[in-house]
PDB file of N, CA and C in Angstrom:
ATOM      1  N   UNK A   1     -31.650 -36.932  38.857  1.00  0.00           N
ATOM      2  CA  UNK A   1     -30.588 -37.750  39.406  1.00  0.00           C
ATOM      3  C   UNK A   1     -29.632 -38.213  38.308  1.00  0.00           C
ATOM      4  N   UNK A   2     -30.044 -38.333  36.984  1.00  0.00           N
ATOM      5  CA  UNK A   2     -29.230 -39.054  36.021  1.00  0.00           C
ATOM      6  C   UNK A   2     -28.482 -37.929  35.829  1.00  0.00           C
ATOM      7  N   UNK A   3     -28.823 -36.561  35.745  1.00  0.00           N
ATOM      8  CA  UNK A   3     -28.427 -35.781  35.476  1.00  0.00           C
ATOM      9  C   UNK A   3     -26.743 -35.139  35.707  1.00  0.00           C
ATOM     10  N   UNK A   4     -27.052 -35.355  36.998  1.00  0.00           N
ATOM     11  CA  UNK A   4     -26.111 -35.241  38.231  1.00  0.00           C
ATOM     12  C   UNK A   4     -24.977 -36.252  38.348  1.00  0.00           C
ATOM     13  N   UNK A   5     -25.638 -37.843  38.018  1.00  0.00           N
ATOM     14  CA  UNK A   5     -24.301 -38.160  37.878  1.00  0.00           C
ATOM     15  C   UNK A   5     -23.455 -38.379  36.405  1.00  0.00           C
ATOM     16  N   UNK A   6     -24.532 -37.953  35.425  1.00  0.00           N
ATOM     17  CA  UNK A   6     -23.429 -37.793  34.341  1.00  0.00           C
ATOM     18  C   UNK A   6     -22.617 -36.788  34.121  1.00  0.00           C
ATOM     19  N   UNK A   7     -23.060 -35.197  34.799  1.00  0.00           N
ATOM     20  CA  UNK A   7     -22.134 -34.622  34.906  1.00  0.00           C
ATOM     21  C   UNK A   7     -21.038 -35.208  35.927  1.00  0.00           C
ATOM     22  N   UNK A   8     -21.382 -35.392  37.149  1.00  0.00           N
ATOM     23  CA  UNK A   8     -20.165 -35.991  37.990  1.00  0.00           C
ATOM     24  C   UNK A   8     -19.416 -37.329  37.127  1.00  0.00           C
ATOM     25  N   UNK A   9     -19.947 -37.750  36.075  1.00  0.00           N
ATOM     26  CA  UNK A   9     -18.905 -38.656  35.310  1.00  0.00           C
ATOM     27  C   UNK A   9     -17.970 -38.299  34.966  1.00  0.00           C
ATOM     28  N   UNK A  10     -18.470 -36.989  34.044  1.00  0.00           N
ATOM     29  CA  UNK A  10     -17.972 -35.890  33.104  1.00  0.00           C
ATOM     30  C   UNK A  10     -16.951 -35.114  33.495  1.00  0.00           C
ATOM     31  N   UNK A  11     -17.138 -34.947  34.945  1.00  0.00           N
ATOM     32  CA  UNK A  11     -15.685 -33.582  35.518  1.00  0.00           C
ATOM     33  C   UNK A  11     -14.577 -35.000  36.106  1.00  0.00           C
ATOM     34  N   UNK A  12     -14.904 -36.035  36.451  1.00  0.00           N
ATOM     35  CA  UNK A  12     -14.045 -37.183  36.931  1.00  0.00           C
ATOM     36  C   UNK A  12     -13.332 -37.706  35.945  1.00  0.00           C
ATOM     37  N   UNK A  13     -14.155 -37.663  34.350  1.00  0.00           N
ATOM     38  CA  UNK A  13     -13.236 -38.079  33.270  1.00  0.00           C
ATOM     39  C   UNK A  13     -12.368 -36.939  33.260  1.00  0.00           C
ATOM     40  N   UNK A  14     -12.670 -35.272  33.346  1.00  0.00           N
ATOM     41  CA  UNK A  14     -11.932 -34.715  32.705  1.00  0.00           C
ATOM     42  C   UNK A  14     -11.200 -33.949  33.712  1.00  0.00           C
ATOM     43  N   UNK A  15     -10.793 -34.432  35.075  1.00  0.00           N
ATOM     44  CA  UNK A  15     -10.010 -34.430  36.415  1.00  0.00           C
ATOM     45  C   UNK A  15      -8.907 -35.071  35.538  1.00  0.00           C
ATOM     46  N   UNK A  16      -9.645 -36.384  35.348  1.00  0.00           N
ATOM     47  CA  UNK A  16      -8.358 -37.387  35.312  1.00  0.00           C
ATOM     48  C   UNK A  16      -7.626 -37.299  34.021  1.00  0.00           C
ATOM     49  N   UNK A  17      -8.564 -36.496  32.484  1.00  0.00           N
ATOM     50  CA  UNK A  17      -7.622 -36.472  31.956  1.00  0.00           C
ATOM     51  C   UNK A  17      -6.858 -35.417  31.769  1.00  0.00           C
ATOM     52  N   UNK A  18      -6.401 -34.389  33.036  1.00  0.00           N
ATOM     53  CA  UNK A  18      -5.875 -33.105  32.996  1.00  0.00           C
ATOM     54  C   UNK A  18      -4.728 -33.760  33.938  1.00  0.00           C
ATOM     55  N   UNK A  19      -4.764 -34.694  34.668  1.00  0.00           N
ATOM     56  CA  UNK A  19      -3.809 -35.109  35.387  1.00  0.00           C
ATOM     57  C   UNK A  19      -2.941 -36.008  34.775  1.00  0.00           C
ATOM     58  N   UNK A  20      -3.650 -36.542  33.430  1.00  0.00           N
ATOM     59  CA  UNK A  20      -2.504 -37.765  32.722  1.00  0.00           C
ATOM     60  C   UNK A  20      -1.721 -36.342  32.242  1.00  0.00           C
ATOM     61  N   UNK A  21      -2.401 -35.385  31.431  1.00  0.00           N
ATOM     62  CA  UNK A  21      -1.511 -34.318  31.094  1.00  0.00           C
ATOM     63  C   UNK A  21      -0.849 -34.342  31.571  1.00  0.00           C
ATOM     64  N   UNK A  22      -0.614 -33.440  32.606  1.00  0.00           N
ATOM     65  CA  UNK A  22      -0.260 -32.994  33.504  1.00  0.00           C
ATOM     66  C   UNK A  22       1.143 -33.315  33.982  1.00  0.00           C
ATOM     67  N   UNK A  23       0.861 -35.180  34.515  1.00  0.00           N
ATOM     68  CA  UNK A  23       1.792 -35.744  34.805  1.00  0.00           C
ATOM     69  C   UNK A  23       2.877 -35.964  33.306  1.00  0.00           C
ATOM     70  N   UNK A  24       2.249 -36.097  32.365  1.00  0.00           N
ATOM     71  CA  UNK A  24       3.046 -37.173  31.266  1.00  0.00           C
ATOM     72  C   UNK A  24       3.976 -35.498  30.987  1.00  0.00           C
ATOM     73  N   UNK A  25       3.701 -34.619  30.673  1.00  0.00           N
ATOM     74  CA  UNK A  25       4.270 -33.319  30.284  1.00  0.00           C
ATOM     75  C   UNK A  25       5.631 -33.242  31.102  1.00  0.00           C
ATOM     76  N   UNK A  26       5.414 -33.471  32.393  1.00  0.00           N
ATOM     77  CA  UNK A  26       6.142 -33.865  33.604  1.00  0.00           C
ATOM     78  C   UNK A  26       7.478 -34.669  33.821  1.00  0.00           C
ATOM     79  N   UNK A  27       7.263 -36.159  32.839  1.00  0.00           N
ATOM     80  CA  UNK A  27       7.725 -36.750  32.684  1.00  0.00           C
ATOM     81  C   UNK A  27       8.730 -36.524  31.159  1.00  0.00           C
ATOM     82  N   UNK A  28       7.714 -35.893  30.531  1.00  0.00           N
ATOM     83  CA  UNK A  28       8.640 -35.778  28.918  1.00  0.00           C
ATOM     84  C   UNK A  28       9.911 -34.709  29.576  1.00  0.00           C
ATOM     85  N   UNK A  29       9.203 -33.808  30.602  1.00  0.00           N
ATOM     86  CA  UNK A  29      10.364 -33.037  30.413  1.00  0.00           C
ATOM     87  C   UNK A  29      11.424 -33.208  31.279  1.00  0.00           C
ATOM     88  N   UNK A  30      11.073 -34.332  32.438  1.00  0.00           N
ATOM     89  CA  UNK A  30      12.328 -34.883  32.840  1.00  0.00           C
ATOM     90  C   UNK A  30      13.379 -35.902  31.790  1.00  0.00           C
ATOM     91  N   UNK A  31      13.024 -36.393  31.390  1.00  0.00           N
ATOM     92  CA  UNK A  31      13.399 -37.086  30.407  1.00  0.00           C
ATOM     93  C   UNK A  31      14.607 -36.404  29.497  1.00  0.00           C
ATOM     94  N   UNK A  32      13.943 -35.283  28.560  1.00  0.00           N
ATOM     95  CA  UNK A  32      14.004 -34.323  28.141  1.00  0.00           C
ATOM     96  C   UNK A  32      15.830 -33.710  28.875  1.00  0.00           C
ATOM     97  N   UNK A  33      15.671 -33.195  29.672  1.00  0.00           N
ATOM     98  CA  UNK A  33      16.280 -32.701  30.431  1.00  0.00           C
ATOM     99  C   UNK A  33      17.504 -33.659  30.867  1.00  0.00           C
ATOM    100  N   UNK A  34      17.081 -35.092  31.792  1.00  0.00           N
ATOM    101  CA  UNK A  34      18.199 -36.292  31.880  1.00  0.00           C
ATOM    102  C   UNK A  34      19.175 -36.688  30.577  1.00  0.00           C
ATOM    103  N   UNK A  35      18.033 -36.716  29.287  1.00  0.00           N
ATOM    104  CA  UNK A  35      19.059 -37.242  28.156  1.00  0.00           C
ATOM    105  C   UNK A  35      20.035 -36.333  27.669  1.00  0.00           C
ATOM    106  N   UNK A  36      19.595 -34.686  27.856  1.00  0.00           N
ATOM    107  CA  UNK A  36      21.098 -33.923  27.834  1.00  0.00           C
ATOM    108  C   UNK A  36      22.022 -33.821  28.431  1.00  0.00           C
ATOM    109  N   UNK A  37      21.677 -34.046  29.944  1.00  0.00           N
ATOM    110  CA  UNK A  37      23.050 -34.167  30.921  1.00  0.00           C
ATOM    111  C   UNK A  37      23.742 -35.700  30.396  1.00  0.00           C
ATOM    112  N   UNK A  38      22.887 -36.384  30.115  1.00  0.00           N
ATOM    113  CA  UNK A  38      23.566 -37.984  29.957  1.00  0.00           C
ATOM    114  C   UNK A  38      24.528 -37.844  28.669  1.00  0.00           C
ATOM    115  N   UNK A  39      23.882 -37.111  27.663  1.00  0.00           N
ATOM    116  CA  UNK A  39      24.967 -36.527  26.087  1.00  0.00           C
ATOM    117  C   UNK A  39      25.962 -35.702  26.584  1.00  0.00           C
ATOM    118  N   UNK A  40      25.895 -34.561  27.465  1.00  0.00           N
ATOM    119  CA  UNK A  40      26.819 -33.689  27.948  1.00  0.00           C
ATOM    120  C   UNK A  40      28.018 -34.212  28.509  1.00  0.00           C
ATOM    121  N   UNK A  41      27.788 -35.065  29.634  1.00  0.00           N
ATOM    122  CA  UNK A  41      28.746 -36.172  30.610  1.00  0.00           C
ATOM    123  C   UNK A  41      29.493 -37.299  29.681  1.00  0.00           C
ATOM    124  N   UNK A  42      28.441 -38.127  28.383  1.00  0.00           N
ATOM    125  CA  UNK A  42      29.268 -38.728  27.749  1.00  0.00           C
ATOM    126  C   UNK A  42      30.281 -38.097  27.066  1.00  0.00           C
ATOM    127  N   UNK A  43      29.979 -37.333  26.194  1.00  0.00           N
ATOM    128  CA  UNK A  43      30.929 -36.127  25.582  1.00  0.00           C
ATOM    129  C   UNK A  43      31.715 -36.011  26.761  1.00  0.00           C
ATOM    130  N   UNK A  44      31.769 -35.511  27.544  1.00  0.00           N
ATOM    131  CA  UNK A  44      33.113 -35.130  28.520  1.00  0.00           C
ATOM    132  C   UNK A  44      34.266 -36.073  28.671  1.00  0.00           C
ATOM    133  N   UNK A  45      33.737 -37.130  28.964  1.00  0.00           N
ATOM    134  CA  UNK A  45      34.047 -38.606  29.144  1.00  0.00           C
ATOM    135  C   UNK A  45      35.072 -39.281  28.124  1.00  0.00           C
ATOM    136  N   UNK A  46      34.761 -39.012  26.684  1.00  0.00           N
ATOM    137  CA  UNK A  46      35.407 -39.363  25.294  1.00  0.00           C
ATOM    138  C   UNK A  46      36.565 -38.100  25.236  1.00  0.00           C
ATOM    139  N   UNK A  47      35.991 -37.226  25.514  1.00  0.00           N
ATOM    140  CA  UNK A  47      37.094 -36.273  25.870  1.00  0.00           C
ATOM    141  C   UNK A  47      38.576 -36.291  26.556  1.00  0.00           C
ATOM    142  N   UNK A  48      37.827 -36.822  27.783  1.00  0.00           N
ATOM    143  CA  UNK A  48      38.662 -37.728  28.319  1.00  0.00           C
ATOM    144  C   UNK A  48      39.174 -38.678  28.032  1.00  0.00           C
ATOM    145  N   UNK A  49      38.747 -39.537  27.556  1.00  0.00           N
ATOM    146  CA  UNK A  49      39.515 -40.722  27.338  1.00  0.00           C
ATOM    147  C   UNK A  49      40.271 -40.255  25.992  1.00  0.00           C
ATOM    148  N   UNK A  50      39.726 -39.795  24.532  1.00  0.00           N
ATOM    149  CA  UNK A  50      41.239 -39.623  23.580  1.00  0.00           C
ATOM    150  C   UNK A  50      42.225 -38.902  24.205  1.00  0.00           C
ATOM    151  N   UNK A  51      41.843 -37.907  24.924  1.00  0.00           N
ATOM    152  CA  UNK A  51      43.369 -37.042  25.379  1.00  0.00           C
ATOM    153  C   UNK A  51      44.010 -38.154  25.977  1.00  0.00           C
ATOM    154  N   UNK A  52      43.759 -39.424  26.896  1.00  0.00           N
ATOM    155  CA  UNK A  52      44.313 -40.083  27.825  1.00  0.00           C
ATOM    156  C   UNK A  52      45.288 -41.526  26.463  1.00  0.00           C
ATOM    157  N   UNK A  53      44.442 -41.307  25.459  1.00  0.00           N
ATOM    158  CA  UNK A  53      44.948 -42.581  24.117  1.00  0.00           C
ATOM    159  C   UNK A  53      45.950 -42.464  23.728  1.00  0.00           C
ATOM    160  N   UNK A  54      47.000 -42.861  23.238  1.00  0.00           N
ATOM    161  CA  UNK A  54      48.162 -42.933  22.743  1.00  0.00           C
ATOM    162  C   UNK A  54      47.913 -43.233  21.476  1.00  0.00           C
ATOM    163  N   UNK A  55      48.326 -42.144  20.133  1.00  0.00           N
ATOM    164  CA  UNK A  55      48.175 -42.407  18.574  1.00  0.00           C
ATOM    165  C   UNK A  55      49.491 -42.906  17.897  1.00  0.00           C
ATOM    166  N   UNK A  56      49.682 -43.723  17.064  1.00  0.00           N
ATOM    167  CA  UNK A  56      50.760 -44.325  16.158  1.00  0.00           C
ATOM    168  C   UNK A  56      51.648 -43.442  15.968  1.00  0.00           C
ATOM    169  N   UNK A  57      52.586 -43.678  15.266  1.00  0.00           N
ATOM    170  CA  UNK A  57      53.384 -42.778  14.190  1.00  0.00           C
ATOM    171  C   UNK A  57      52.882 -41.871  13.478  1.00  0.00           C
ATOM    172  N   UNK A  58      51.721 -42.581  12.813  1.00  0.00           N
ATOM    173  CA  UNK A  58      50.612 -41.519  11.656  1.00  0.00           C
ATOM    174  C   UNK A  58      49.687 -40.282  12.203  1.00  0.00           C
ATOM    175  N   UNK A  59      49.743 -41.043  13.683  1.00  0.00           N
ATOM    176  CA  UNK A  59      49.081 -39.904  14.415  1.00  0.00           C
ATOM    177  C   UNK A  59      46.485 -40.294  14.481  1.00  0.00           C
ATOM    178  N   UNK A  60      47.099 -41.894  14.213  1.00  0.00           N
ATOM    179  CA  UNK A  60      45.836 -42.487  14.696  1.00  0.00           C
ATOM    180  C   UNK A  60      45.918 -42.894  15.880  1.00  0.00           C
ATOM    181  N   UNK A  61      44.669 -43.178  16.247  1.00  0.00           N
ATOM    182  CA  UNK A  61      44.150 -43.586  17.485  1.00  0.00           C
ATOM    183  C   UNK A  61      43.891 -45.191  16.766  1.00  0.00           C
ATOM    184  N   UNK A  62      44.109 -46.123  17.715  1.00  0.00           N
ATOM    185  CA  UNK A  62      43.906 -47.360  17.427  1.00  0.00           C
ATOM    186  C   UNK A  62      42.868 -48.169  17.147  1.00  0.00           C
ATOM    187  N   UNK A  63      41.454 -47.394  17.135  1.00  0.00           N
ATOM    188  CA  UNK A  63      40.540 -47.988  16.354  1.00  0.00           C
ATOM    189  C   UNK A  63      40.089 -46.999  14.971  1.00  0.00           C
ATOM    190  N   UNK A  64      41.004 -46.331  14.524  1.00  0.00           N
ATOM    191  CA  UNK A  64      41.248 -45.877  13.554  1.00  0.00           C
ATOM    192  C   UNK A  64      41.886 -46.847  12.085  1.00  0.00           C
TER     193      UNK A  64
END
């Protein structure tokens, strides 16, 4: 009987730690994935906005 449930300990620890895998891998690579569209879109954005800036005489932008 002891037998039995230390293996059944044993596959429940290592259920659960194939599922933290599992999940966390999951998560890095959403992550992963969100923070380039979020760099991509900002970049677009600054893009946008200097073309939209008006530069001096010298040909700066005003926090220049």
């Amino acid at each position: 009987m002891l037998i039995i449930m230390t293996i059944y300990a044993s596959l429940k620890t290592a259920m659960r730690l194939v599922i933290y895998l599992v999940l966390g891998g999951l998560v890095m690579l959403v992550r992963h994935r969100n923070r380039k569209k979020s760099r991509r879109e900002m970049d677009e954005q600054t893009k946008k906005f200097v073309a939209k800036t008006k530069t001096d005489e010298n040909g700066k932008y005003p926090w220049e």
